[in-house]
Protein backbone atom coordinates (compact mmCIF):
# COMPACT_ATOMS: atom_id res chain seq x y z
CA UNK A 1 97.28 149.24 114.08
CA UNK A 2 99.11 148.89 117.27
CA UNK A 3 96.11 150.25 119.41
CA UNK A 4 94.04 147.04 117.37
CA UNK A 5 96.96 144.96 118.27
CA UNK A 6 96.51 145.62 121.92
CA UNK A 7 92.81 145.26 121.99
CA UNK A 8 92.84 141.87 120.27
CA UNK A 9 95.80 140.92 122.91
CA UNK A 10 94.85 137.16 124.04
CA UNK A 11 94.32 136.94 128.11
CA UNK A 12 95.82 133.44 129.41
CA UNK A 13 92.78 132.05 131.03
CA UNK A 14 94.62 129.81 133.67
CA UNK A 15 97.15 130.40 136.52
CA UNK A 16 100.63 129.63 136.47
CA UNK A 17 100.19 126.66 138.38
CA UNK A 18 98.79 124.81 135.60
CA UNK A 19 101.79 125.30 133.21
CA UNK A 20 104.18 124.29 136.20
CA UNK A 21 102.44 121.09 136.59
CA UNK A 22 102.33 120.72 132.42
CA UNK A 23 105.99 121.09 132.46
CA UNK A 24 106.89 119.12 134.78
CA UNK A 25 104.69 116.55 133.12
CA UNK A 26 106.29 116.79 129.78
CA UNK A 27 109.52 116.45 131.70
CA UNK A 28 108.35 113.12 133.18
CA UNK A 29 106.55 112.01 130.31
CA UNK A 30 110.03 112.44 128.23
CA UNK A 31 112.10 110.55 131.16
CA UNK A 32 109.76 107.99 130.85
CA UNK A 33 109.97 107.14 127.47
CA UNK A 34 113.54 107.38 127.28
CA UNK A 35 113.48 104.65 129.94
CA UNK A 36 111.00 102.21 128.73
CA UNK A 37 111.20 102.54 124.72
CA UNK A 38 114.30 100.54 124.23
CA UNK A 39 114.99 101.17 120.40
CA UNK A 40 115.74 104.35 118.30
CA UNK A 41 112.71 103.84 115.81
CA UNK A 42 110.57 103.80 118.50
CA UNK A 43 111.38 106.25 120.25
CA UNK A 44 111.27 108.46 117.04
CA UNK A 45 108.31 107.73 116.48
CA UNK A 46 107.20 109.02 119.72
CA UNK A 47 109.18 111.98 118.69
CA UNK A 48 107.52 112.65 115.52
CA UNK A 49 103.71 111.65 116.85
CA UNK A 50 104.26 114.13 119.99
CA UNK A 51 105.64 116.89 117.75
CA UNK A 52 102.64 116.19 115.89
CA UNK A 53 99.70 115.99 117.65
CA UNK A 54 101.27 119.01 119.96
CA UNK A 55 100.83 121.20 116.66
CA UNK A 56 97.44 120.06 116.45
CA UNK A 57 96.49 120.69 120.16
CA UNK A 58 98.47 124.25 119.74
CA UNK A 59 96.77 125.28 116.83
CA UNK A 60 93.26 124.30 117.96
CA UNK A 61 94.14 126.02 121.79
CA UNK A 62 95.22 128.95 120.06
CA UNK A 63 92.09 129.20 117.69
CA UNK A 64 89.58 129.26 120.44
CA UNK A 65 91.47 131.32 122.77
CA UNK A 66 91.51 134.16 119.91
CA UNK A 67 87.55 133.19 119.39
CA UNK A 68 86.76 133.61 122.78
CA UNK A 69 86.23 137.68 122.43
CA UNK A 70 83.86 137.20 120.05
CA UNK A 71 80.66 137.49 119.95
CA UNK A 72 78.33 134.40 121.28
CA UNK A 73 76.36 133.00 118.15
CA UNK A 74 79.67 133.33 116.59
CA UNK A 75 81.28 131.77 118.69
CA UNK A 76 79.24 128.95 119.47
CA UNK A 77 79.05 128.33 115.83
CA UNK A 78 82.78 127.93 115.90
CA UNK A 79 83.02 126.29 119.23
CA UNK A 80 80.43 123.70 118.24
CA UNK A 81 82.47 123.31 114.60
CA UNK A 82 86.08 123.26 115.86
CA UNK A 83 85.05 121.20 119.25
CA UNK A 84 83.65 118.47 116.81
CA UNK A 85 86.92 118.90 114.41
CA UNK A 86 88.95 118.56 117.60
CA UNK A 87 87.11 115.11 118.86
CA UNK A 88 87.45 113.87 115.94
CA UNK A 89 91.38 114.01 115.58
CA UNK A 90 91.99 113.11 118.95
CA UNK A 91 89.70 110.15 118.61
CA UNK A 92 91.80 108.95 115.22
CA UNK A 93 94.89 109.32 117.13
CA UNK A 94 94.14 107.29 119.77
CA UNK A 95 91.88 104.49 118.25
CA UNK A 96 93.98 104.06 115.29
CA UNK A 97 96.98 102.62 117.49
CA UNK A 98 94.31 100.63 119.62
CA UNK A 99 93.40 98.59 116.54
CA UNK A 100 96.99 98.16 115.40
CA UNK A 101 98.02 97.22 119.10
CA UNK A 102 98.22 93.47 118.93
CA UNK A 103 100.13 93.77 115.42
CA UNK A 104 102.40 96.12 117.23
CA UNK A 105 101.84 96.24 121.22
CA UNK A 106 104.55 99.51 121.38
CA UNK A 107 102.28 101.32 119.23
CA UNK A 108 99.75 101.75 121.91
CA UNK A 109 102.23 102.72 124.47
CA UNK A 110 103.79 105.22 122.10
CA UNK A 111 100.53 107.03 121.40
CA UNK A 112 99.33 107.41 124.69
CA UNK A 113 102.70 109.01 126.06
CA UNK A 114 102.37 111.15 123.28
CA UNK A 115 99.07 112.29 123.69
CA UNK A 116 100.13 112.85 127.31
CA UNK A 117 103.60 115.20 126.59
CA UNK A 118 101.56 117.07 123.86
CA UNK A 119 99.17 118.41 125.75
CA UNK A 120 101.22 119.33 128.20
CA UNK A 121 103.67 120.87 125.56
CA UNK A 122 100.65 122.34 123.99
CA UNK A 123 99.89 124.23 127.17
CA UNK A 124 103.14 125.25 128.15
CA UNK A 125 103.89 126.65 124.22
CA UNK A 126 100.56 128.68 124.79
CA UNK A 127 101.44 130.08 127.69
CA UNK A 128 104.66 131.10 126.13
CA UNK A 129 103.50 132.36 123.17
CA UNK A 130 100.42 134.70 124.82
CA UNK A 131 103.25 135.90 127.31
CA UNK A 132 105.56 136.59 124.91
CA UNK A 133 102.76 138.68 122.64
């Protein structure tokens, strides 16, 4: 089972550079907020949308980066189907707090620096994790 382990081991498929420059966007996307959402719920909510849609991003990076040794009709098949999946959350997290925006303008704001520190969180946790295994 080990031997299986090791042949199924995930490769990272980008340099080091790129999860320097996602931490030290999550770091600045973090300051930011801290600065510029004034109250507690608000900032919360940042707090719980970024530690959601960074589970999202994870999972999905994750999924195709284990799917990526297989072979291609598979894999297209599941590229194709988890691609669309993927659009399609990413779409309803960001257009759901444009519509809401003038009911409350924060909203926006709050989504899109969330977007922003999960997917660099998102990276950096891969990294991590296909380091670590």
């Amino acid at each position: 089972m080990n031997s299986e382990a090791k042949k199924r081991q995930i490769d990272y498929p980008h340099g080091n550079i790129r999860v320097y420059w996602s931490a030290t966007l999550t770091v600045l996307s973090v300051i930011l907020a801290i600065l510029i959402l004034p109250k507690l719920e608000l900032l919360l909510s940042y707090l719980l949308l970024s530690a959601l849609l960074t589970a999202i991003l994870l999972a999905f990076k994750m999924r195709f980066l284990r799917h990526s040794e297989v072979s291609e009709t598979e894999s297209s098949a599941f590229g194709l189907r988890s691609l669309l999946i993927l659009v399609i959350v990413l779409v309803v997290a960001l257009a759901v707090p444009l519509l809401l925006a003038p009911l409350y303008p924060e909203l926006w704001f709050i989504s899109l620096i969330s977007y922003t520190t999960s997917v660099s969180v998102a990276e950096v946790l891969s990294f991590l994790i296909i380091k670590k295994g």
